[in-house]
Protein backbone atom coordinates (compact mmCIF):
# COMPACT_ATOMS: atom_id res chain seq x y z
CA UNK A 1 251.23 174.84 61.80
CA UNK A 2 251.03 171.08 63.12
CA UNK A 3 248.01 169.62 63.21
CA UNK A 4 247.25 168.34 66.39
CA UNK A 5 245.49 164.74 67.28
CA UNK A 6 242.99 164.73 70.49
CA UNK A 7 244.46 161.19 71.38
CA UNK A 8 244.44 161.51 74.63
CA UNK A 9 240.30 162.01 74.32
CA UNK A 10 240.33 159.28 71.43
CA UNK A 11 241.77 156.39 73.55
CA UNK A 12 239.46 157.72 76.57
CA UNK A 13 236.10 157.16 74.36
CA UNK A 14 237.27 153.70 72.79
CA UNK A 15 238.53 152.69 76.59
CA UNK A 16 234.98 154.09 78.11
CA UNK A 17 232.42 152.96 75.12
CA UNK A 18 234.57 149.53 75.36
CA UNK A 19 234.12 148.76 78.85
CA UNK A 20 230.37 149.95 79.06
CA UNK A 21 229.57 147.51 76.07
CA UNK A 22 231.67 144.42 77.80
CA UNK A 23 230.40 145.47 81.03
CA UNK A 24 226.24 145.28 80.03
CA UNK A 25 227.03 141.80 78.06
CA UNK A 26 228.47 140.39 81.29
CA UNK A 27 225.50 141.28 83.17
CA UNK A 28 223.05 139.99 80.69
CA UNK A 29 224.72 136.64 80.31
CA UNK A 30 225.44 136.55 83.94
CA UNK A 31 221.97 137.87 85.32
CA UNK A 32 219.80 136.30 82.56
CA UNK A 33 218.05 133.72 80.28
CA UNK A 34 218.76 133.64 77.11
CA UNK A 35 215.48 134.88 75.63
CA UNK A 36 214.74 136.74 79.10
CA UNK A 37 212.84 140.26 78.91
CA UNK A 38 211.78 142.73 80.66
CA UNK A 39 209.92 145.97 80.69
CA UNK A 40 212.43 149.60 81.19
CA UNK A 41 209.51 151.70 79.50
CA UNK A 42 206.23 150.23 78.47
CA UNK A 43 205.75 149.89 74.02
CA UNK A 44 209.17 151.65 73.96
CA UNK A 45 212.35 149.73 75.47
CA UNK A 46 213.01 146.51 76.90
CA UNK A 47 215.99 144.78 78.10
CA UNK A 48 216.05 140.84 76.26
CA UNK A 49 218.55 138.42 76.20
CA UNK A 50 219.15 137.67 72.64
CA UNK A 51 222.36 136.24 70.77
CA UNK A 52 223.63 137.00 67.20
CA UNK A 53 225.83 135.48 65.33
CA UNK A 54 225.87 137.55 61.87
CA UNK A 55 225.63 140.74 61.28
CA UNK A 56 223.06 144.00 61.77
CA UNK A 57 220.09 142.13 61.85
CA UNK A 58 221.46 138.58 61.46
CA UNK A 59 222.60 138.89 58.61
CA UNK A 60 225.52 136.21 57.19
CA UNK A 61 224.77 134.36 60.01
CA UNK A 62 226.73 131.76 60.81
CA UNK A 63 229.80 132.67 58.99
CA UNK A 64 232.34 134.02 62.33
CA UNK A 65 235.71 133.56 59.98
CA UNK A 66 234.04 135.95 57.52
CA UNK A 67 233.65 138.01 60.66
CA UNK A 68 237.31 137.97 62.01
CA UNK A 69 238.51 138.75 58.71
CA UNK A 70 236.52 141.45 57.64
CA UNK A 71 236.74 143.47 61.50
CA UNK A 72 240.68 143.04 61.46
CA UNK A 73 240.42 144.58 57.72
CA UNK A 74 238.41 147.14 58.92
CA UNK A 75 240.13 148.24 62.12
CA UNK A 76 243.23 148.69 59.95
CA UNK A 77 241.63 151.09 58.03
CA UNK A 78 239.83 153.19 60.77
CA UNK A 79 243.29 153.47 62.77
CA UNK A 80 244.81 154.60 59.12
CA UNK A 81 241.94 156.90 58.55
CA UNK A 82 242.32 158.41 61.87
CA UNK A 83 246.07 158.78 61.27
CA UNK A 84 246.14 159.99 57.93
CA UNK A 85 242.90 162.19 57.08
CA UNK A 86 241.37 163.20 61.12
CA UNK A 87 244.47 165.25 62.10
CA UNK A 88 243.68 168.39 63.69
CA UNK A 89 239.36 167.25 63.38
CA UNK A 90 237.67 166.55 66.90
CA UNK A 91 234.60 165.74 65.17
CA UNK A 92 236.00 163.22 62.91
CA UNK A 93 238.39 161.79 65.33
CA UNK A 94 235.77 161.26 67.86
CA UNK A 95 233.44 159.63 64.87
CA UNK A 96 236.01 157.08 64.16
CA UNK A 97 236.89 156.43 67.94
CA UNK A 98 233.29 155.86 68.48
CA UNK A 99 233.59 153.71 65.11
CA UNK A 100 236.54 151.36 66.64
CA UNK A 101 235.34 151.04 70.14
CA UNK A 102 232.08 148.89 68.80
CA UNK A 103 234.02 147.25 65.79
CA UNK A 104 236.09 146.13 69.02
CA UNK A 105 233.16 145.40 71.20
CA UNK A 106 231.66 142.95 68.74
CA UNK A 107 235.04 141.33 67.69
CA UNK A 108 235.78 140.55 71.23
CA UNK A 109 232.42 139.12 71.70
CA UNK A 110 232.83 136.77 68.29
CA UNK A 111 236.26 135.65 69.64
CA UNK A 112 235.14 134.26 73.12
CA UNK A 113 231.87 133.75 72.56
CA UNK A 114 230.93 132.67 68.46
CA UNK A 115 228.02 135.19 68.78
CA UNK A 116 227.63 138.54 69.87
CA UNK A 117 225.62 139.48 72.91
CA UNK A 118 222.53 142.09 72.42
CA UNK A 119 220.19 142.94 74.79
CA UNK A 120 218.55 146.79 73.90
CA UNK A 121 215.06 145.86 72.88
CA UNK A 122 212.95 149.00 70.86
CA UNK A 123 210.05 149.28 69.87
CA UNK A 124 210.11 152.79 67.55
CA UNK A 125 206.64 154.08 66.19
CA UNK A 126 205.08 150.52 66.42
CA UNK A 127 208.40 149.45 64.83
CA UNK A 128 209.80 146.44 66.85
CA UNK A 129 213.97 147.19 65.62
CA UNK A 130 215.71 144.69 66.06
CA UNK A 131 217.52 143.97 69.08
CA UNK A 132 221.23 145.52 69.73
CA UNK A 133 224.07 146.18 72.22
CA UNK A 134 226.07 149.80 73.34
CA UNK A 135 228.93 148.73 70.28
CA UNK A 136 226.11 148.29 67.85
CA UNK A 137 224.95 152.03 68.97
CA UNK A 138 228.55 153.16 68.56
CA UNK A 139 229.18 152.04 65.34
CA UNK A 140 225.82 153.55 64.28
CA UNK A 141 226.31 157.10 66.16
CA UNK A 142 230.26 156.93 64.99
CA UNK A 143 228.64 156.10 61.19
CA UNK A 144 226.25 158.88 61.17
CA UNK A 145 228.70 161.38 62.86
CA UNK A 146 231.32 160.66 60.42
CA UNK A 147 229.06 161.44 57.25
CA UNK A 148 228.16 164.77 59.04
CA UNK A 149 231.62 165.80 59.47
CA UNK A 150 232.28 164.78 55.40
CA UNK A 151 229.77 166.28 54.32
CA UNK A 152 230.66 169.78 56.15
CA UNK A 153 234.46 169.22 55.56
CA UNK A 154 233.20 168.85 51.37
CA UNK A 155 230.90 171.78 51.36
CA UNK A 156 233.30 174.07 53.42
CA UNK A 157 236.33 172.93 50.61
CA UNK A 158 233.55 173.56 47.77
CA UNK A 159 233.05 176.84 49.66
């Protein structure tokens, strides 16, 4: 039996996610100040105006051809992944979707811009997490998703 790819629903998520995420940085740099904030719900969420030009959390800041590099690198090997081991797997087809859509949301933003836009401002349990954008929550719902669906593909093989 051939397995089957959902690309039809694949391109659809990275198109949609894409746009959203390219869409909200436009209006924050457009409507804005850097540094700008204001209240969505009170000791909970915020919308600021905040740049970053490293990683999660600023990290390796400053270093954008470390950036280019390591995004091309890794888009390679989700579109490979996708090809080679999500046949015929929603789950883990939409993970890695989810997982190229931000990859290419913050890319674009390091191209044009040197820095990537974030604006979602959380404060979790007292926790004030650092600031973030809609790719930074795909590649973090497309992360966890993907460990899910290993995790039940390796216990239902074990099984």
């Amino acid at each position: 039996m051939k397995k089957k790819y959902f690309l039809g629903l694949s391109i659809f998520t990275v198109v949609i996610v894409f746009i959203a995420d390219q869409l909200t940085k436009w209006l924050i740099v457009t409507q804005m100040t850097l540094g700008e904030s204001f209240t969505v719900i009170p000791n909970f969420l915020a919308i600021t105006s905040h740049r970053n030009d490293g990683a999660a959390w600023g990290i390796l800041s400053g270093h954008m051809p470390f950036f280019y590099i390591i995004t091309i690198v890794i888009l390679i090997a989700l579109v490979y992944f996708y090809i080679k081991e999500a046949q015929g797997q929603f789950m883990m087809q939409l993970s890695v979707s989810l997982l190229i859509a931000g990859a290419l949301g913050n890319f674009v933003d390091r191209i044009f811009n040197g820095e990537v836009v974030d604006f979602i401002d959380t404060t979790i349990f007292g926790y004030d997490f650092p600031i973030f954008n809609i790719a930074d929550s795909s590649l973090s719902v497309g992360v966890v998703l993907l460990i899910i669906v290993l995790v039940f593909t390796s216990q239902h093989e074990k099984g």
